[in-house]
Protein backbone atom coordinates (compact mmCIF):
# COMPACT_ATOMS: atom_id res chain seq x y z
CA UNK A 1 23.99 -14.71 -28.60
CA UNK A 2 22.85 -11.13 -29.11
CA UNK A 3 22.51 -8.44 -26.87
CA UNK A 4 18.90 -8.39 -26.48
CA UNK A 5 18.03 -12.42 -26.69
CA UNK A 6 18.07 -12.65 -23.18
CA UNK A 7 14.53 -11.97 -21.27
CA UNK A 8 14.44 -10.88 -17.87
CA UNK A 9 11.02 -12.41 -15.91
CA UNK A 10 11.19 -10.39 -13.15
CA UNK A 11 8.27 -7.77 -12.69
CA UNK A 12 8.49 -4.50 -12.89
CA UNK A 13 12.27 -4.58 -13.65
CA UNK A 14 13.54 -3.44 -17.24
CA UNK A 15 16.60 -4.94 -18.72
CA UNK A 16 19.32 -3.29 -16.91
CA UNK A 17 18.13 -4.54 -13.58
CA UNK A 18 16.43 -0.74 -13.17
CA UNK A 19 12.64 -0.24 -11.88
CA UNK A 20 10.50 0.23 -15.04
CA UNK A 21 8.88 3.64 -13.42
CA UNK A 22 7.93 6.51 -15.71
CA UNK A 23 10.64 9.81 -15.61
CA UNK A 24 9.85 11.71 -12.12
CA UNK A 25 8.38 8.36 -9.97
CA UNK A 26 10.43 6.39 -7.62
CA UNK A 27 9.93 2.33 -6.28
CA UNK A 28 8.88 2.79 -2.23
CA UNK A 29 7.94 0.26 0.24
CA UNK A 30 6.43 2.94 2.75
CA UNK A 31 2.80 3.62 1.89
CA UNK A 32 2.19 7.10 1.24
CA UNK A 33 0.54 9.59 3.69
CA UNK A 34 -1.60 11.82 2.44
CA UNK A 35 -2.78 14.31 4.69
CA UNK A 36 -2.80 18.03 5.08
CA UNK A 37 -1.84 18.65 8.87
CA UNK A 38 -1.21 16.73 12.22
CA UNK A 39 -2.89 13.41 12.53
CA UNK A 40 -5.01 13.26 15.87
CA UNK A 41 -2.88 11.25 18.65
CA UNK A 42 -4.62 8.22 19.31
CA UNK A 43 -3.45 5.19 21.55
CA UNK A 44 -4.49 1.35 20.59
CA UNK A 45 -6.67 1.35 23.44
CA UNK A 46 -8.84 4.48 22.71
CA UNK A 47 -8.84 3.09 19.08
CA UNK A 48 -11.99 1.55 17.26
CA UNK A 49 -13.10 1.48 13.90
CA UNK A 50 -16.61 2.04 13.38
CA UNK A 51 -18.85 1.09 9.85
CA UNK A 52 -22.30 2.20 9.39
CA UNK A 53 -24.96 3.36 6.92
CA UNK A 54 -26.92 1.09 4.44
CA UNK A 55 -24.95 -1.78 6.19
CA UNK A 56 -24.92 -4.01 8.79
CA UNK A 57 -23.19 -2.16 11.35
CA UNK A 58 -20.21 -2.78 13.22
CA UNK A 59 -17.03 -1.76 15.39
CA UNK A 60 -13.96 -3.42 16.82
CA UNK A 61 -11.45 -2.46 18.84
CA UNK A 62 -7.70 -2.58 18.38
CA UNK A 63 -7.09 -6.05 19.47
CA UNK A 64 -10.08 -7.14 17.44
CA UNK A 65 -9.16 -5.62 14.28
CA UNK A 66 -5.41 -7.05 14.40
CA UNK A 67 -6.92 -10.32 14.74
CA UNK A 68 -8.99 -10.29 12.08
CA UNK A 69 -7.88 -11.61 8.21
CA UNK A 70 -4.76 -10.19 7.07
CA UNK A 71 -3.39 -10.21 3.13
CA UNK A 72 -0.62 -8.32 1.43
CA UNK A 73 -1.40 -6.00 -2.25
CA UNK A 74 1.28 -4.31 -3.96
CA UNK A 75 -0.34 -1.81 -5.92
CA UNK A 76 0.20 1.42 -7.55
CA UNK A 77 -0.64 4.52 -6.55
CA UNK A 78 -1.01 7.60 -9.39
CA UNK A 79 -1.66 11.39 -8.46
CA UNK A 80 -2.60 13.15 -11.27
């Protein structure tokens, strides 16, 4: 058997077991924050999340949010 008969089928992982990243990026499980300055301090009870504008509008609260739907993506995330 030659070196490079064997296929790995795991995503995302090159041969050597290594994360198949370009030079420079780096595998995270935190999601990145992006802001410029200190984030207002908010507590779950003063919390709500408001939509409007050409839609039908709406607002929950902490509680409500939390118990609405949930799903997991794993995406990628590219500054350029």
């Amino acid at each position: 058997m030659a070196l490079f008969d064997k296929k790995i089928d795991v995503p995302g992982v090159n041969f050597f077991g290594k994360p198949n990243l370009p030079q420079g990026q780096y595998a995270t499980e935190k999601f990145p924050v992006l802001t410029y300055g200190d984030a207002p301090k908010v507590t779950k009870e003063e919390w709500t999340l408001k939509i409007w504008g050409l839609v039908d509008a709406r607002e929950w609260t902490w509680n409500e949010f939390m118990k609405l739907p949930q799903s997991t993506l794993t995406a990628d995330f590219h500054c350029v």
